[in-house]
Structure formats: C-alpha cells, structure tokens
C-alpha atoms as a PDB file:
ATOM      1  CA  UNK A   1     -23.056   8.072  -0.003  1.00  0.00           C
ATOM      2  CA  UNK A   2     -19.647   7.429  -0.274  1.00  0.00           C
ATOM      3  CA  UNK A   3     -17.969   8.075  -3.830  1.00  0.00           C
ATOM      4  CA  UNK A   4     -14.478   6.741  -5.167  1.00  0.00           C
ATOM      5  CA  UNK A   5     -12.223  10.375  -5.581  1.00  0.00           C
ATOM      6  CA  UNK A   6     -10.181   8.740  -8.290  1.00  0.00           C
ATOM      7  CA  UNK A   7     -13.260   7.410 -10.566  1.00  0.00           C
ATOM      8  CA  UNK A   8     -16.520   8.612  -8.460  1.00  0.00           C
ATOM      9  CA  UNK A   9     -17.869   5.086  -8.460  1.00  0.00           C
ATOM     10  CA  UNK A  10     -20.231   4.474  -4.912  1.00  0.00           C
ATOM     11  CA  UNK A  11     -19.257   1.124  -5.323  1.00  0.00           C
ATOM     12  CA  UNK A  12     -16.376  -0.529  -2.899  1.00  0.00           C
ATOM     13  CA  UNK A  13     -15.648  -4.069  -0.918  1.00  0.00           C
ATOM     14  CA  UNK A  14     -13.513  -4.658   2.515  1.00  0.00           C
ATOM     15  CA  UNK A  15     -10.119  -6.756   1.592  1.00  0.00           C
ATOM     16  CA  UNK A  16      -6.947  -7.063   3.379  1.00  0.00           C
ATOM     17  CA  UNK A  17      -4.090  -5.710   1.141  1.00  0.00           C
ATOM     18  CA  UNK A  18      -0.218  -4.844   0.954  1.00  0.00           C
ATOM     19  CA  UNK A  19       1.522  -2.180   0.897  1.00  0.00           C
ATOM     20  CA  UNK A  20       5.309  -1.052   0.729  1.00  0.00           C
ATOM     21  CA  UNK A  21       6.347   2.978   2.220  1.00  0.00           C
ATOM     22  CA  UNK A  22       9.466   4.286   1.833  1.00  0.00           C
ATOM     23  CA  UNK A  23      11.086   6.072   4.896  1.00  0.00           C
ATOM     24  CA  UNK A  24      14.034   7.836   4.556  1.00  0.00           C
ATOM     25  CA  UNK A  25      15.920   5.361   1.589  1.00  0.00           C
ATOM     26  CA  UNK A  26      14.254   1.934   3.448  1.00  0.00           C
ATOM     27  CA  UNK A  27      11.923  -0.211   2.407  1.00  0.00           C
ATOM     28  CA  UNK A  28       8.849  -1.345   4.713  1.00  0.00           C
ATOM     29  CA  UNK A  29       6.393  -3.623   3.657  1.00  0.00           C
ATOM     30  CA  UNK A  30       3.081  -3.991   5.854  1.00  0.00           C
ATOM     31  CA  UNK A  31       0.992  -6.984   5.259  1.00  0.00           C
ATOM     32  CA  UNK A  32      -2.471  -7.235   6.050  1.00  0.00           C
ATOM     33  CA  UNK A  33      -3.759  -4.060   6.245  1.00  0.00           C
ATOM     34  CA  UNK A  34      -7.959  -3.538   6.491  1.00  0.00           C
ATOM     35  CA  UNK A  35      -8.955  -1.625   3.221  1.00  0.00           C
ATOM     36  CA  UNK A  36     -11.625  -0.179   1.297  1.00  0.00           C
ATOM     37  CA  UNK A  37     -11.460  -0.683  -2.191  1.00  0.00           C
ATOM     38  CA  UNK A  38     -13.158   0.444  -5.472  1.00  0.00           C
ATOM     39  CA  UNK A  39     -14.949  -2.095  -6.961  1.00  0.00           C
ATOM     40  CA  UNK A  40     -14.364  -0.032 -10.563  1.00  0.00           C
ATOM     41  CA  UNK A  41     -10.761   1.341 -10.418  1.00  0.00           C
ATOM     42  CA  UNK A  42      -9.300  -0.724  -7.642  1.00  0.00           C
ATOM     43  CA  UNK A  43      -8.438   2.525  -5.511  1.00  0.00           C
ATOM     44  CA  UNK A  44      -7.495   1.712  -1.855  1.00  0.00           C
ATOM     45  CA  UNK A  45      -8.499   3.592   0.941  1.00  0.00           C
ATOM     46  CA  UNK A  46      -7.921   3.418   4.636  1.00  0.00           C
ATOM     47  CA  UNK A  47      -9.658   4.426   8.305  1.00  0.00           C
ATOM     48  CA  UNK A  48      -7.876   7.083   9.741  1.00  0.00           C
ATOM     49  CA  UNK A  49      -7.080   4.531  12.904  1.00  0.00           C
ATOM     50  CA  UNK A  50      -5.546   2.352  10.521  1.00  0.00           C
ATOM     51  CA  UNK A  51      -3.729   5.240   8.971  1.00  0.00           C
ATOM     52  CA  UNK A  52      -2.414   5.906  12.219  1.00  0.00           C
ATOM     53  CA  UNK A  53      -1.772   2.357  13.748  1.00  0.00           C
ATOM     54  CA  UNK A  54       0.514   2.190  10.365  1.00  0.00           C
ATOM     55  CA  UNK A  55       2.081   5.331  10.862  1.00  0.00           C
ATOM     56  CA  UNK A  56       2.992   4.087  14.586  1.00  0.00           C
ATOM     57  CA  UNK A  57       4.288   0.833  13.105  1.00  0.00           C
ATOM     58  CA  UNK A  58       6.681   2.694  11.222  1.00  0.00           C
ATOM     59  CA  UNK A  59       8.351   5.191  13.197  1.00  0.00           C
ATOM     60  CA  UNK A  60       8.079   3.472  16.999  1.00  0.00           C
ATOM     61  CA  UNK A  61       9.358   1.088  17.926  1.00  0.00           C
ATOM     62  CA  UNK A  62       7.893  -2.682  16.574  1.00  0.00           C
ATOM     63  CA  UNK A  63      10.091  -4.959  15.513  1.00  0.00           C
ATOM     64  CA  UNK A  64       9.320  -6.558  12.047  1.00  0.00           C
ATOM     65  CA  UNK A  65       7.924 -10.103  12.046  1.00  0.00           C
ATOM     66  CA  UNK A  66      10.600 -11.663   9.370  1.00  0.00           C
ATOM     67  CA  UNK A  67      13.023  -9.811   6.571  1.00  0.00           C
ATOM     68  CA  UNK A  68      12.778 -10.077   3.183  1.00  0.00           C
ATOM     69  CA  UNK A  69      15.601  -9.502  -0.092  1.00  0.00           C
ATOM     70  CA  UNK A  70      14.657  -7.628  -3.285  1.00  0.00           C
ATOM     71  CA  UNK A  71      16.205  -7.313  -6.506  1.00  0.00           C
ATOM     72  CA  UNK A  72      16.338  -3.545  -7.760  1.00  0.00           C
ATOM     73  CA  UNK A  73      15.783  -2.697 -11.098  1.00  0.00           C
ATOM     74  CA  UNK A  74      16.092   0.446 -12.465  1.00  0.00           C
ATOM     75  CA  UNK A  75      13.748   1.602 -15.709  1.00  0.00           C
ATOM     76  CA  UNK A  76      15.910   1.582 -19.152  1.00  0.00           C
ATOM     77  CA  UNK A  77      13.706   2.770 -22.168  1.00  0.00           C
ATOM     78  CA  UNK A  78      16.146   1.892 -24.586  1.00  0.00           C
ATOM     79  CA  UNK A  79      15.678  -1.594 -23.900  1.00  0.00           C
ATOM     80  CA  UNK A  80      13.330  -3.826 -26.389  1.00  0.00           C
ATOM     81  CA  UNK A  81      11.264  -7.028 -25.431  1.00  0.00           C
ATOM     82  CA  UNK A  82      13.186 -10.535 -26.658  1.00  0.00           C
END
C-alpha cells in the first residue's frame, strides 16, 4: 500500500490541480495537471511521466496557451491587520 510521506495516511483521490515553477527569475504556471492527492494533508504527488511531460513543457519549446499579470508583494512583519 501506498502511504502519504508527509503524514503517512494510505488514503488519496485523483484531481486535476495547479501549479506555478520558477525557472531562472520567471514565472510558469501549468494548469491541469493529473495528481494524486492526500485525502488527510492535501499533499500532491505526481507520475513520473507527468513529471517529465512538465519538465518538457518548461524547457522545450511549447508556446504558452494565454499570459497572465501578477501583482508582487513582498512579506513586511511590521505590518498590523486594519
């Protein structure tokens, strides 16, 4: 049996989920991506062809399917809820 290695539960379900990697300073965000997930802790985990067909996506040579802006934050522990 198959157990979670963040919480140990044998518990998991099949969802399609997001992810963002960071290559080099950019920002790529793959939708849609087959995972197993933790049904306790929520801990994603991927084939190794998946792994792989992402990896390929990333450094070859697709061409994203639409762009995207963010707003950057940066973490400021000084400042206090209003």
């Amino acid at each position: 049996m198959v157990k979670c290695h963040v919480c140990g539960s044998e518990k998991f379900y099949e969802e399609l989920v997001t992810e963002i990697f960071q290559i080099d300073g950019k920002f790529y965000l793959v939708e849609d991506i087959p995972a197993t997930v933790c049904s306790h802790c929520g801990e994603e985990s991927f084939s190794r062809e998946t792994t792989e067909q992402i990896r390929v996506m990333l450094h070859g040579e697709v061409q994203p399917i639409k762009s995207i802006s963010m707003d950057v934050l940066a973490y400021q522990p000084q400042l206090k809820a209003s």
